[in-house]
PDB file of N, CA and C in Angstrom:
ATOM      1  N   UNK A   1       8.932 -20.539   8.386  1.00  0.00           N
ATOM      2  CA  UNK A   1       8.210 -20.869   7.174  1.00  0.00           C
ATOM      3  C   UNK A   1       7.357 -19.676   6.760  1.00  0.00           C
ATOM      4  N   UNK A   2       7.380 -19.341   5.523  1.00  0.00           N
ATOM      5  CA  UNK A   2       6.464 -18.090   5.422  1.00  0.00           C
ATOM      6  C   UNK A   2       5.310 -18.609   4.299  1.00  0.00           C
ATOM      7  N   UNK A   3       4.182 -17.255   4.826  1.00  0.00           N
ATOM      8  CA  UNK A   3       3.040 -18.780   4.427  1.00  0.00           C
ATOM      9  C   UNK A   3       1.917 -17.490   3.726  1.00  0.00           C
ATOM     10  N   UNK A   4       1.535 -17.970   2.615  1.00  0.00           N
ATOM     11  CA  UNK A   4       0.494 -17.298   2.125  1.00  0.00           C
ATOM     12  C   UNK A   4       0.472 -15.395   2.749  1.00  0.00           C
ATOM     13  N   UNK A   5      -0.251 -15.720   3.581  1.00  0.00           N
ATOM     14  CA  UNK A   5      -0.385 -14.484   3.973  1.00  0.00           C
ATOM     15  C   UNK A   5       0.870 -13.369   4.430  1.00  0.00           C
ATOM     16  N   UNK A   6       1.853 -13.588   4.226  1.00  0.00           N
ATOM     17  CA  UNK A   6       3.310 -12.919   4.298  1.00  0.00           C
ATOM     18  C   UNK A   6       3.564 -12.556   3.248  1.00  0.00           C
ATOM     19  N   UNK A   7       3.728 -13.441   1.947  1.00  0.00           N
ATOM     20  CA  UNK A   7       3.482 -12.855   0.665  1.00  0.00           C
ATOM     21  C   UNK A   7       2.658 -11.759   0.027  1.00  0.00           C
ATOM     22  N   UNK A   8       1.519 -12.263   0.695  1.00  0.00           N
ATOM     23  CA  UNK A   8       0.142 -11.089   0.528  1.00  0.00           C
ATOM     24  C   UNK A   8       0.683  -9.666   1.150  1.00  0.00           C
ATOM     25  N   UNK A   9       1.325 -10.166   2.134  1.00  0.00           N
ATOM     26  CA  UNK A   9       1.428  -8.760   3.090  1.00  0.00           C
ATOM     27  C   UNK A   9       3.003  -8.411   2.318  1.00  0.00           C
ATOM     28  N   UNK A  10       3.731  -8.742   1.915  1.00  0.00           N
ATOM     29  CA  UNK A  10       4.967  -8.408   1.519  1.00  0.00           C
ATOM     30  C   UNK A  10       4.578  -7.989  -0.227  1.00  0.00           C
ATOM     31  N   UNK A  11       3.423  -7.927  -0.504  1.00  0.00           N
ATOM     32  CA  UNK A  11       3.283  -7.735  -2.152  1.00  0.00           C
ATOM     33  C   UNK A  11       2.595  -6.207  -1.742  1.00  0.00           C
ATOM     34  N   UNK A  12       1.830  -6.235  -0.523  1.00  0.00           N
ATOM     35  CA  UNK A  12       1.245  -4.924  -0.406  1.00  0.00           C
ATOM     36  C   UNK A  12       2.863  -4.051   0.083  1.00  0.00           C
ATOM     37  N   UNK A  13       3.401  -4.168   1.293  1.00  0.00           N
ATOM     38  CA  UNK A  13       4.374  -3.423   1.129  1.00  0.00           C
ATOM     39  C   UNK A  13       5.051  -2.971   0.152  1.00  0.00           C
ATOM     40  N   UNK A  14       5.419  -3.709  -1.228  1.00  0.00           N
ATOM     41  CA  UNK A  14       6.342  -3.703  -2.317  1.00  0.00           C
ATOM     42  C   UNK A  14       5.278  -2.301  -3.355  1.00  0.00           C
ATOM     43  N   UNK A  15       3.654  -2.886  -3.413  1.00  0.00           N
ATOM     44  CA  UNK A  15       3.019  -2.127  -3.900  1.00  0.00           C
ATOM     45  C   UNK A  15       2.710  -0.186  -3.299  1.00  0.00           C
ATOM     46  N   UNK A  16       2.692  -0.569  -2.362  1.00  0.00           N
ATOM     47  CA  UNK A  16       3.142   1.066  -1.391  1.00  0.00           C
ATOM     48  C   UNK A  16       4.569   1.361  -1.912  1.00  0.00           C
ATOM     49  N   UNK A  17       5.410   0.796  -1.891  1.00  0.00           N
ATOM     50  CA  UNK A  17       6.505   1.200  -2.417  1.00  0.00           C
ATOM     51  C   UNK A  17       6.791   2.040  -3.691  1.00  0.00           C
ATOM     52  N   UNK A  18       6.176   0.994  -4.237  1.00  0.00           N
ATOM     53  CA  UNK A  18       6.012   1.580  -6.091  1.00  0.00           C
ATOM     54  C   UNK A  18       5.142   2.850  -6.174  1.00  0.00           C
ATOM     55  N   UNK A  19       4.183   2.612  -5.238  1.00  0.00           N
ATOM     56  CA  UNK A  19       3.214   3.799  -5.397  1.00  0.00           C
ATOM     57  C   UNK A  19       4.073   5.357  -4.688  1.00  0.00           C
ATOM     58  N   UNK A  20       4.809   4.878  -3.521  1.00  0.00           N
ATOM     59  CA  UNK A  20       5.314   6.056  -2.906  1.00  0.00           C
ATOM     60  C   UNK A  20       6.793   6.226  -4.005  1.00  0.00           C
ATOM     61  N   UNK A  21       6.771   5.942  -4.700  1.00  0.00           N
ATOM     62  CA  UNK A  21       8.380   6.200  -5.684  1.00  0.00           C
ATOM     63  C   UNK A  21       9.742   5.388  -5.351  1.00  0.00           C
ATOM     64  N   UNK A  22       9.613   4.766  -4.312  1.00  0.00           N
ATOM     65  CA  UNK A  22      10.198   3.678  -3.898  1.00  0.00           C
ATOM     66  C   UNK A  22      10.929   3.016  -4.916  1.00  0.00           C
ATOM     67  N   UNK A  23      10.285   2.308  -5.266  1.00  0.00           N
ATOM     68  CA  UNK A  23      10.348   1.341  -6.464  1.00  0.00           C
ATOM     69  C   UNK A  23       9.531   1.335  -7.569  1.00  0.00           C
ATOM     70  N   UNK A  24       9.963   1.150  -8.895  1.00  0.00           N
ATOM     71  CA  UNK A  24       9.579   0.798  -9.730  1.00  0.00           C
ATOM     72  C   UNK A  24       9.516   0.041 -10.479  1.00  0.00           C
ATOM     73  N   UNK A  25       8.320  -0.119 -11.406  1.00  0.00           N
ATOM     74  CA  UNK A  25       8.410  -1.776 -12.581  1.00  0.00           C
ATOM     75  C   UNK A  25       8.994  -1.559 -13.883  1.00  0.00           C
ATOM     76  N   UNK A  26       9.768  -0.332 -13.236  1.00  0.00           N
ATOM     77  CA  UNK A  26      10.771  -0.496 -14.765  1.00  0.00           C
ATOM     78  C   UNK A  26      12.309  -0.285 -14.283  1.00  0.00           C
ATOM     79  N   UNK A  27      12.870  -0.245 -12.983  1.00  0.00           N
ATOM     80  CA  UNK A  27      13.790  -0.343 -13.156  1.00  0.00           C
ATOM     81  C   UNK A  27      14.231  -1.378 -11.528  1.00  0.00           C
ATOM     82  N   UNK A  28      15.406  -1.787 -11.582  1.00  0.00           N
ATOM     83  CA  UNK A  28      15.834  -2.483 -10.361  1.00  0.00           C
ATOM     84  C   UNK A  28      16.118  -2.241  -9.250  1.00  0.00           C
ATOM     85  N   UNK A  29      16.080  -2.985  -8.398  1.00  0.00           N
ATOM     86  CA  UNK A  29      16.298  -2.099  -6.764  1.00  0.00           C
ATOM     87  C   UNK A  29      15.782  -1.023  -6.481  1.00  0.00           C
ATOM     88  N   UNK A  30      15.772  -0.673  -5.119  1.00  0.00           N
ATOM     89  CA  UNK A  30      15.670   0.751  -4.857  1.00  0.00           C
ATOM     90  C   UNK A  30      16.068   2.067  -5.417  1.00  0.00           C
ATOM     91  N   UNK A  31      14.848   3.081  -6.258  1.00  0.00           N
ATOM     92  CA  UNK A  31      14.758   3.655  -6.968  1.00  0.00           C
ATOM     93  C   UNK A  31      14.848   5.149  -6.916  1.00  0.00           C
ATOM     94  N   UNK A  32      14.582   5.201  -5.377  1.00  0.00           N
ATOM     95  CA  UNK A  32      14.749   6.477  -5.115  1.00  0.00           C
ATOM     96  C   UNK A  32      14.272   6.477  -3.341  1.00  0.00           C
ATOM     97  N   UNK A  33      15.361   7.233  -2.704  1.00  0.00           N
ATOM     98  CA  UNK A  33      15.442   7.598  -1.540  1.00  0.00           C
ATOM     99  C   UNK A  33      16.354   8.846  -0.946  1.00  0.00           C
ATOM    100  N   UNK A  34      16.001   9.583  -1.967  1.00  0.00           N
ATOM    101  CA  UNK A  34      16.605  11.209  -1.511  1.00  0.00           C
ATOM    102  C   UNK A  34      17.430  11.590  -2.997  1.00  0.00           C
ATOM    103  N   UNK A  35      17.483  12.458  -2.444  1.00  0.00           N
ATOM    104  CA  UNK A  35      18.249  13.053  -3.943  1.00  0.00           C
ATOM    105  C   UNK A  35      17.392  13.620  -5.241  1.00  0.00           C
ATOM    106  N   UNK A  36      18.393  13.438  -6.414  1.00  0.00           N
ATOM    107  CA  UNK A  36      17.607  13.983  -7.364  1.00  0.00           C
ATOM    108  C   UNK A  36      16.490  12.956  -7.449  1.00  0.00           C
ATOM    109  N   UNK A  37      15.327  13.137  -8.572  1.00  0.00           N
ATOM    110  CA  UNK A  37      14.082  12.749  -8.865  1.00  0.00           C
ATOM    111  C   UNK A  37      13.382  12.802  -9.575  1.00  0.00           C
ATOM    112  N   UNK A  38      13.560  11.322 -10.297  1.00  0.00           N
ATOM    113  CA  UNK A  38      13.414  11.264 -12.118  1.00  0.00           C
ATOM    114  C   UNK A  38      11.886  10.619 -12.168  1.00  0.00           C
ATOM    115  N   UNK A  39      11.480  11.420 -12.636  1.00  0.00           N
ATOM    116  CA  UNK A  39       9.860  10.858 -13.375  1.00  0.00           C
ATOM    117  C   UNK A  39       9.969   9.956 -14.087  1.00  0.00           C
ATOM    118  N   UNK A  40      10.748   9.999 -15.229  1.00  0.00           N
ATOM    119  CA  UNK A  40      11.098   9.303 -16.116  1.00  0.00           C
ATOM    120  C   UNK A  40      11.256   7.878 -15.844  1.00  0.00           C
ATOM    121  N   UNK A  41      11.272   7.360 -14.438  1.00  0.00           N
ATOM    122  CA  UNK A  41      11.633   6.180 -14.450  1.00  0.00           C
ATOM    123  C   UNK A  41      10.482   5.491 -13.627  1.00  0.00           C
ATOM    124  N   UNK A  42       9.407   6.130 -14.071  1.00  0.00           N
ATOM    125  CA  UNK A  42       8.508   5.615 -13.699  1.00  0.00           C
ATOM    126  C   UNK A  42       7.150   5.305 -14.902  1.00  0.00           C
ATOM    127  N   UNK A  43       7.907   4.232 -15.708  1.00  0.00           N
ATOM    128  CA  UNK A  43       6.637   4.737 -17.371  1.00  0.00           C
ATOM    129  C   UNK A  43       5.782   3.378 -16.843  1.00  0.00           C
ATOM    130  N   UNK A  44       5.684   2.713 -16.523  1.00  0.00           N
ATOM    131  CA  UNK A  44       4.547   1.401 -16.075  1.00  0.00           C
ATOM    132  C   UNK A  44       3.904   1.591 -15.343  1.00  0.00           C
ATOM    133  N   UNK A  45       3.816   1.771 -14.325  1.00  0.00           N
ATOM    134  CA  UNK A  45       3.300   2.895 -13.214  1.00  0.00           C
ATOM    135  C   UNK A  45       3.477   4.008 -12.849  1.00  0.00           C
ATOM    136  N   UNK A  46       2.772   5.204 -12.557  1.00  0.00           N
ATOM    137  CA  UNK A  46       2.947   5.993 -12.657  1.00  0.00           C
ATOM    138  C   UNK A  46       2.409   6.340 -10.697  1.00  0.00           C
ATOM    139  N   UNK A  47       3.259   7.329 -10.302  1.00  0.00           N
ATOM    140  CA  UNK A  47       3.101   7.912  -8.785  1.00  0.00           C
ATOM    141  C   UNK A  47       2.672   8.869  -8.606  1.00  0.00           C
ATOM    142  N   UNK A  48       1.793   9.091  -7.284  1.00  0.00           N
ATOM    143  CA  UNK A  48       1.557  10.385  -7.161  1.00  0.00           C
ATOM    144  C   UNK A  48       2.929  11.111  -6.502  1.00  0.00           C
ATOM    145  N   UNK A  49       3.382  12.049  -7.302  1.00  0.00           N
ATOM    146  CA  UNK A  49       4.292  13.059  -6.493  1.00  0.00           C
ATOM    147  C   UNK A  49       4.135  13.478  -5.015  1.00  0.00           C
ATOM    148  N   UNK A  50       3.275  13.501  -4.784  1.00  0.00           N
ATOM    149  CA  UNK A  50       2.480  14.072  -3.618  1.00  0.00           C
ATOM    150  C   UNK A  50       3.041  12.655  -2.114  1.00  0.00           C
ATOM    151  N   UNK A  51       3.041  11.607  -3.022  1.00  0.00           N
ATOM    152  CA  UNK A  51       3.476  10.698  -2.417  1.00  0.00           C
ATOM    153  C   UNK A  51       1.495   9.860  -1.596  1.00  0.00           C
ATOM    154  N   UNK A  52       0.647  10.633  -1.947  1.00  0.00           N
ATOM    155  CA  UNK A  52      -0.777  10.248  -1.589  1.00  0.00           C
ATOM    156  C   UNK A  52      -1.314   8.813  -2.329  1.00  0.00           C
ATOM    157  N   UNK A  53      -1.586   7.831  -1.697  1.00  0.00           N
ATOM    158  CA  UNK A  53      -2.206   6.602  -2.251  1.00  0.00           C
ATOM    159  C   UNK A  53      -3.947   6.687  -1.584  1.00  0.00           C
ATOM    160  N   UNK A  54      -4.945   7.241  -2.832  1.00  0.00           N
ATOM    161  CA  UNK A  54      -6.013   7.433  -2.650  1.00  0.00           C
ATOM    162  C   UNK A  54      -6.594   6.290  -2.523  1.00  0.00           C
ATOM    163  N   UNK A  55      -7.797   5.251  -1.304  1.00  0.00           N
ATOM    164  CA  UNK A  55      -8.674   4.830  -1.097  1.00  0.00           C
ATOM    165  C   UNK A  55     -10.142   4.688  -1.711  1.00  0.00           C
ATOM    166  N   UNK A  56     -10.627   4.448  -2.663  1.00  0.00           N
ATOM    167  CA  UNK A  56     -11.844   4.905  -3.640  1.00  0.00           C
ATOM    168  C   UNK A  56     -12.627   3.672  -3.378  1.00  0.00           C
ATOM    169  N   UNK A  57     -13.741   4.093  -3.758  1.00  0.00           N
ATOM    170  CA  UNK A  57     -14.812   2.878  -3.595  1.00  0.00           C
ATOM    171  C   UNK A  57     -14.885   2.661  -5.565  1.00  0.00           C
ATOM    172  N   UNK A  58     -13.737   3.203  -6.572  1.00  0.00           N
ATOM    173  CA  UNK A  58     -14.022   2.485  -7.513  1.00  0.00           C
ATOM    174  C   UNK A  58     -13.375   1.163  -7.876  1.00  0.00           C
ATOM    175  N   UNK A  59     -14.101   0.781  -8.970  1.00  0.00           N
ATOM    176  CA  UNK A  59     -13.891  -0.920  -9.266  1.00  0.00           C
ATOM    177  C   UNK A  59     -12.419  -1.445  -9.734  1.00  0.00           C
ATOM    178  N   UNK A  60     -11.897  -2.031  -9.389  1.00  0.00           N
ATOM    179  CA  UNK A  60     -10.615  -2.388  -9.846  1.00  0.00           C
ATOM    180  C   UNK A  60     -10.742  -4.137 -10.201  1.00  0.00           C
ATOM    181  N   UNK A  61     -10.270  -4.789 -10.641  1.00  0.00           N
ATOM    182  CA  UNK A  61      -9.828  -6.246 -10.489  1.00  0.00           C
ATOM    183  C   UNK A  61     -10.365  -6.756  -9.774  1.00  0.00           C
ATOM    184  N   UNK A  62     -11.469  -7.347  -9.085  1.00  0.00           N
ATOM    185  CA  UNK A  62     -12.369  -8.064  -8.717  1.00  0.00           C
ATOM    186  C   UNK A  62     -11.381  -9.293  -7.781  1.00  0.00           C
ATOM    187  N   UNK A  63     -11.088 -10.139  -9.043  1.00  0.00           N
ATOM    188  CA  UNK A  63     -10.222 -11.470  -8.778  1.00  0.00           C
ATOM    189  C   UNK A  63      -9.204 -11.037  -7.681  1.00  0.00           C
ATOM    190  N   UNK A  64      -8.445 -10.156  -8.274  1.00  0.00           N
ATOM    191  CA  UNK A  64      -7.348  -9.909  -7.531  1.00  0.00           C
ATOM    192  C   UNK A  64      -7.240  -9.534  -6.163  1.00  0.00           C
ATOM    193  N   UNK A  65      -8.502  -8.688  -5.899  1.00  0.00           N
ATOM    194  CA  UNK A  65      -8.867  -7.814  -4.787  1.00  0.00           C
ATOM    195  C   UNK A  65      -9.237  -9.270  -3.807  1.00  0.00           C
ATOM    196  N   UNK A  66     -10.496  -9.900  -4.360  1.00  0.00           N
ATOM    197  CA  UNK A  66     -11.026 -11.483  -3.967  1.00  0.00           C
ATOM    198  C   UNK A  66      -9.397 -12.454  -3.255  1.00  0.00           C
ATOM    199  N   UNK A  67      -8.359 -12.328  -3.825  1.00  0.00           N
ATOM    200  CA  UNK A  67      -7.304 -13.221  -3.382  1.00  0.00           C
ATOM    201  C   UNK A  67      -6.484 -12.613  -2.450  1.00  0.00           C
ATOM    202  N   UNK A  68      -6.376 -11.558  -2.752  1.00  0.00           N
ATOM    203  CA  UNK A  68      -5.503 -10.642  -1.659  1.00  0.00           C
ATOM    204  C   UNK A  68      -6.241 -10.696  -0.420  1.00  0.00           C
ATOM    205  N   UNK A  69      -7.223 -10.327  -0.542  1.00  0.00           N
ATOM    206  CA  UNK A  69      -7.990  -9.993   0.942  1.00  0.00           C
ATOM    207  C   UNK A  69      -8.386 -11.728   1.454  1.00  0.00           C
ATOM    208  N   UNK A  70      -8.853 -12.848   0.839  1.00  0.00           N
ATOM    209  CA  UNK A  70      -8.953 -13.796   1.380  1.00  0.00           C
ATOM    210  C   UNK A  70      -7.375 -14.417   2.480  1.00  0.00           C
ATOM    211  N   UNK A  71      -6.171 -14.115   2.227  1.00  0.00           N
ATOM    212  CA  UNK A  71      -4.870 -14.363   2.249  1.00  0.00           C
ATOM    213  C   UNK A  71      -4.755 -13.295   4.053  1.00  0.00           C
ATOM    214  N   UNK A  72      -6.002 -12.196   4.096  1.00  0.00           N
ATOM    215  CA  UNK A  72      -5.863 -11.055   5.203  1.00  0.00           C
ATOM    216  C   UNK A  72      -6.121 -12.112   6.135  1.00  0.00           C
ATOM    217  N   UNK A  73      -5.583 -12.491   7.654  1.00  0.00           N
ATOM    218  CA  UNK A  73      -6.468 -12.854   8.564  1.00  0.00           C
ATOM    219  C   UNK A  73      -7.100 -11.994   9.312  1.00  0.00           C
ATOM    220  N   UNK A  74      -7.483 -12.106  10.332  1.00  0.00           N
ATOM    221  CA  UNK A  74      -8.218 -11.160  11.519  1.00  0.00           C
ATOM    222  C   UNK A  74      -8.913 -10.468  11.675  1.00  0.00           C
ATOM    223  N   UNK A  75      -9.804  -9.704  12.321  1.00  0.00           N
ATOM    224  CA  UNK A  75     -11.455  -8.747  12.059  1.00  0.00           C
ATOM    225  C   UNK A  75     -11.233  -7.597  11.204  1.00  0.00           C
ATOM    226  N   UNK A  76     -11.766  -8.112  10.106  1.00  0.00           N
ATOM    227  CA  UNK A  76     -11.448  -7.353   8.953  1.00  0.00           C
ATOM    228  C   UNK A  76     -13.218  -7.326   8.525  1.00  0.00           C
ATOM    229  N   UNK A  77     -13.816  -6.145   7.550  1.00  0.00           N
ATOM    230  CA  UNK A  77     -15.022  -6.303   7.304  1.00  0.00           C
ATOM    231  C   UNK A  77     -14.789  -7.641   6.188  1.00  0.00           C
ATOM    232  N   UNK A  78     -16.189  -7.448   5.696  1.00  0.00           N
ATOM    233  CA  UNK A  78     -16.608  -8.536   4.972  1.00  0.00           C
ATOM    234  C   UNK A  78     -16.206  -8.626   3.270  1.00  0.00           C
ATOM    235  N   UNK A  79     -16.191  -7.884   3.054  1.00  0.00           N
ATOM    236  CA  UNK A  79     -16.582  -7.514   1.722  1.00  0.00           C
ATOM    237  C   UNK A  79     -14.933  -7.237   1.270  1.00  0.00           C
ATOM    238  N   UNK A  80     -13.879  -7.842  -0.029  1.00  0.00           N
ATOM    239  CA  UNK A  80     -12.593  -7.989  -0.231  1.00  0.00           C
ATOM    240  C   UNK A  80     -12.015  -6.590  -0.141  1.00  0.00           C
ATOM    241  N   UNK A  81     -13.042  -5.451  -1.068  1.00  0.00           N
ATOM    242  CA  UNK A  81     -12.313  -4.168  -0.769  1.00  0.00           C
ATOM    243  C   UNK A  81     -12.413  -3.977   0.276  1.00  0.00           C
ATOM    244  N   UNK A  82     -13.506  -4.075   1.459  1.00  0.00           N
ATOM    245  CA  UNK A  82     -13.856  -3.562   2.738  1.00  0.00           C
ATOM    246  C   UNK A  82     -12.313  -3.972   3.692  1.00  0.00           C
ATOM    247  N   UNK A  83     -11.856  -5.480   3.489  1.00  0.00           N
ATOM    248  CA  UNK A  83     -11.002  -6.307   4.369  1.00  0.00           C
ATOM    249  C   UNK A  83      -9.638  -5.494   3.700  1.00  0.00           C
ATOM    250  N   UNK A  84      -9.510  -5.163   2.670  1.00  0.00           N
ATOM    251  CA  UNK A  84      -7.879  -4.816   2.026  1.00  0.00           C
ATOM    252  C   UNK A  84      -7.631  -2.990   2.696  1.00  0.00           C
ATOM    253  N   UNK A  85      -8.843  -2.247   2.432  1.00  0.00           N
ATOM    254  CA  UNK A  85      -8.886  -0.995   2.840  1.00  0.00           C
ATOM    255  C   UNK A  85      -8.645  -1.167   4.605  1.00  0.00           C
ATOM    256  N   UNK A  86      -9.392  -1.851   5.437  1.00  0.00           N
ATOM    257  CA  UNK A  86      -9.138  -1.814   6.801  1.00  0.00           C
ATOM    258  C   UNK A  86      -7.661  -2.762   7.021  1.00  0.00           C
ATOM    259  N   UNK A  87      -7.266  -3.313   6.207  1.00  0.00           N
ATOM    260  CA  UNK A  87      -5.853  -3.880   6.720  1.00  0.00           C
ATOM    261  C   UNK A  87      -5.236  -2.630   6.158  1.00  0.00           C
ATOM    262  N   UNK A  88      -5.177  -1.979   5.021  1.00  0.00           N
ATOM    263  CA  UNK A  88      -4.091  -0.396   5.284  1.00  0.00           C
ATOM    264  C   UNK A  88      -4.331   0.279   6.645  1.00  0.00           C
ATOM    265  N   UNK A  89      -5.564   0.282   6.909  1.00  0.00           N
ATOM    266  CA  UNK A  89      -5.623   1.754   7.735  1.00  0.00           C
ATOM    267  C   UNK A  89      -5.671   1.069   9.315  1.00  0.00           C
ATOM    268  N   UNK A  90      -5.608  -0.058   9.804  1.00  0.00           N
ATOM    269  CA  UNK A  90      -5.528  -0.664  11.040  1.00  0.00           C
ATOM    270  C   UNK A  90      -4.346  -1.662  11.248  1.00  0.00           C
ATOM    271  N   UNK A  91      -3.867  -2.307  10.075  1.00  0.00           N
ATOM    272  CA  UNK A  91      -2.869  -3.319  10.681  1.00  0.00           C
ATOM    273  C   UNK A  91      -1.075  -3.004   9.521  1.00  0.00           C
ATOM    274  N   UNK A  92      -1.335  -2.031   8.571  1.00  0.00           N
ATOM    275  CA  UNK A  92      -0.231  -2.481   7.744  1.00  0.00           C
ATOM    276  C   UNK A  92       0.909  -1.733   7.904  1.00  0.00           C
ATOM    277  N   UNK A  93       0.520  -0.231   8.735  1.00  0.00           N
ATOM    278  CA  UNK A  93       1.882   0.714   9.974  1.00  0.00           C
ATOM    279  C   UNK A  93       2.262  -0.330  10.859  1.00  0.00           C
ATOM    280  N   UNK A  94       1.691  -1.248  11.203  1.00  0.00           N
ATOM    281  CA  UNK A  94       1.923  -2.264  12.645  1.00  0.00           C
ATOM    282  C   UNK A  94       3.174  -3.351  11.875  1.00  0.00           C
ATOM    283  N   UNK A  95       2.272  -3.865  10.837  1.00  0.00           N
ATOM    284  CA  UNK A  95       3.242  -4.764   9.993  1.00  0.00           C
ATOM    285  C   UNK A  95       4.794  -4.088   9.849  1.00  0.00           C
ATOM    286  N   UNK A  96       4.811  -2.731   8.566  1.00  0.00           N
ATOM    287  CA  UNK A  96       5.907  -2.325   8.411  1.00  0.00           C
ATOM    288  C   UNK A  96       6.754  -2.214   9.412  1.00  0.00           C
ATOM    289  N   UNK A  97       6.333  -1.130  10.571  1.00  0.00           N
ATOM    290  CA  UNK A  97       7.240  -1.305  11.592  1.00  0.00           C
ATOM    291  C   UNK A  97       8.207  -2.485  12.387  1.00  0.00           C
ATOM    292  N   UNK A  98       7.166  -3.327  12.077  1.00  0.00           N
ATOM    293  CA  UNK A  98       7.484  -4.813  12.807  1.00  0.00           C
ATOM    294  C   UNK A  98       8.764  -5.777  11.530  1.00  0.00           C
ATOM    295  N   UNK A  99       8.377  -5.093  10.724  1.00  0.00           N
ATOM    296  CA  UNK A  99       8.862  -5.717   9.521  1.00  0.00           C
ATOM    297  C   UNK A  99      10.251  -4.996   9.316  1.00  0.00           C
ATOM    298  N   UNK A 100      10.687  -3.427   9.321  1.00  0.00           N
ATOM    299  CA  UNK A 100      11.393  -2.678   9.410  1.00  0.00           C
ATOM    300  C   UNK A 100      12.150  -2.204  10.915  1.00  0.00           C
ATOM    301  N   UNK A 101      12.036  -3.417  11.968  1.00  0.00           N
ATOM    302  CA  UNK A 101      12.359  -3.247  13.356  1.00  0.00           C
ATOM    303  C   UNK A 101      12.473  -1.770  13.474  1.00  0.00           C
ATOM    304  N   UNK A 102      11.167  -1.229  13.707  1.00  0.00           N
ATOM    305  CA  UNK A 102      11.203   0.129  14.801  1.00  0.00           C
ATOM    306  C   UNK A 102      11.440   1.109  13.660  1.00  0.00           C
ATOM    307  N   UNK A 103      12.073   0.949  12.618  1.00  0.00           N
ATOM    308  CA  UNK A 103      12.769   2.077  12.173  1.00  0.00           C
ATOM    309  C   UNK A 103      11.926   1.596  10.713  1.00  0.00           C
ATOM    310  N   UNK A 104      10.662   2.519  10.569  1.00  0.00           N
ATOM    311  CA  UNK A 104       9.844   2.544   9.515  1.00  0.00           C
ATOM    312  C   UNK A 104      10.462   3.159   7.675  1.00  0.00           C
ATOM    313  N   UNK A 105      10.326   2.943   6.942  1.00  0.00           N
ATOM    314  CA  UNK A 105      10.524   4.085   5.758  1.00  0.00           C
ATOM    315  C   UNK A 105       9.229   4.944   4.968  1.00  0.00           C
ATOM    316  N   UNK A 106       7.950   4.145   5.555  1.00  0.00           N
ATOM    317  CA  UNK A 106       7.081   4.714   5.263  1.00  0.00           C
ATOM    318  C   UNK A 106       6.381   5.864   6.710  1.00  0.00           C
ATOM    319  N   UNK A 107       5.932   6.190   6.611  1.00  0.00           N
ATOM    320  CA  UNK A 107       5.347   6.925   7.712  1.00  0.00           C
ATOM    321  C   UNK A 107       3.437   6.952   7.856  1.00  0.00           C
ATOM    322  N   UNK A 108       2.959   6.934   8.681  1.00  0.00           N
ATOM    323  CA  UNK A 108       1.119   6.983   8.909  1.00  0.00           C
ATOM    324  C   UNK A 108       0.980   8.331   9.011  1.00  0.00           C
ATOM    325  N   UNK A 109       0.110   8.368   8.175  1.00  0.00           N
ATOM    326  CA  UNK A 109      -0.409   9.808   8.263  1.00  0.00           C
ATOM    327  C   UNK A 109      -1.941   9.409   7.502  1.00  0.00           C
ATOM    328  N   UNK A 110      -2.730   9.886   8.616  1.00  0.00           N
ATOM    329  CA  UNK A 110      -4.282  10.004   8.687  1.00  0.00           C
ATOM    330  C   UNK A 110      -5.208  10.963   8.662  1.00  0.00           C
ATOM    331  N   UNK A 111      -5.635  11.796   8.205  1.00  0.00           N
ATOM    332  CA  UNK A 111      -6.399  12.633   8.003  1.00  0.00           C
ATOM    333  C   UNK A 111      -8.275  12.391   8.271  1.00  0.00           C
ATOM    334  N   UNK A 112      -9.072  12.641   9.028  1.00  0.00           N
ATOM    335  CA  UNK A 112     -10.364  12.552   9.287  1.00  0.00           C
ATOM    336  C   UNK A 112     -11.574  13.309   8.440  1.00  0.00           C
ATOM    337  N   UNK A 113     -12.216  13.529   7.850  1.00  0.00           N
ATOM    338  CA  UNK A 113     -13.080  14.640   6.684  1.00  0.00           C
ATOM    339  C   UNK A 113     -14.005  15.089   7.509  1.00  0.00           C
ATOM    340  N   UNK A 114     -14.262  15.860   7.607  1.00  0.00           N
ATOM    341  CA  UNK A 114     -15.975  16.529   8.584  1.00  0.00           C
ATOM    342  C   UNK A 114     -16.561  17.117   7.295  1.00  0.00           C
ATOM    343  N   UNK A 115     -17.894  16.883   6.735  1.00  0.00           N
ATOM    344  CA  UNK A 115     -18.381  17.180   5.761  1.00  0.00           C
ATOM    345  C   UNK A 115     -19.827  18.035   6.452  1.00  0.00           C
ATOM    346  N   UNK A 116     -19.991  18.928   5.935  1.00  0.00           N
ATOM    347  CA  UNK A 116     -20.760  19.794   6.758  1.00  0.00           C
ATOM    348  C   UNK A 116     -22.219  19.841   5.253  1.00  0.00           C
ATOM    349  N   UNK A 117     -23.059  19.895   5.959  1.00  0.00           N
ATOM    350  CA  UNK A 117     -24.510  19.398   4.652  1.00  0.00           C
ATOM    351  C   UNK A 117     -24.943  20.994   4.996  1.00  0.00           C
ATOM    352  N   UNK A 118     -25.925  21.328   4.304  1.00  0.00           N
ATOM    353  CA  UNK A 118     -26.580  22.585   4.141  1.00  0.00           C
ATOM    354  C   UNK A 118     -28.222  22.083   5.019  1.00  0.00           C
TER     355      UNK A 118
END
């Protein structure tokens, strides 16, 4: 039976997707996985080339953020962006893999900042 929170977690995968060029909301199926590489088919959303999905503390959709993250289970912070940002960066490589038996299409890659003050 798949239940709330599978959806949640299968809308974030789909959304990494779109964001990594994967897929898009303008055309069907799988959109790109090697080969040539059309911008063009990406006019509803737009990707970073870079393939980078930036983390920001700015405001997006409130509601949306509020339903997604209620749908997260497990020690997640408090706060909906706080719970959606720590399910990318602690549980959603665990998911895919598990989801993609062993053999991922996305890859983790983490980077740490050392900010040095004067």
């Amino acid at each position: 039976m798949i239940t709330r929170e599978d959806v949640v977690k299968n809308f974030l995968s789909y959304f990494v997707g779109c964001a990594m060029g994967g897929y898009s909301l303008d055309e069907e199926g799988f959109v790109y996985a090697g080969g040539d590489f059309h911008l063009s088919k990406y006019r509803s959303f737009k990707i970073d080339t870079y393939g980078i999905i930036p983390m920001t503390d700015e405001e997006y959709l409130n509601e949306n953020f509020d339903f997604i993250a209620s749908e997260l289970k497990g020690k997640y912070s408090d706060t909906s962006r706080e719970r959606i940002r720590n399910y990318f960066l602690n549980a959603f490589y665990k998911d895919h893999l598990k989801m993609y038996k062993k053999l991922p299409i996305y890859w983790q890659y983490d980077i740490q900042y050392a900010f040095l003050s004067k």
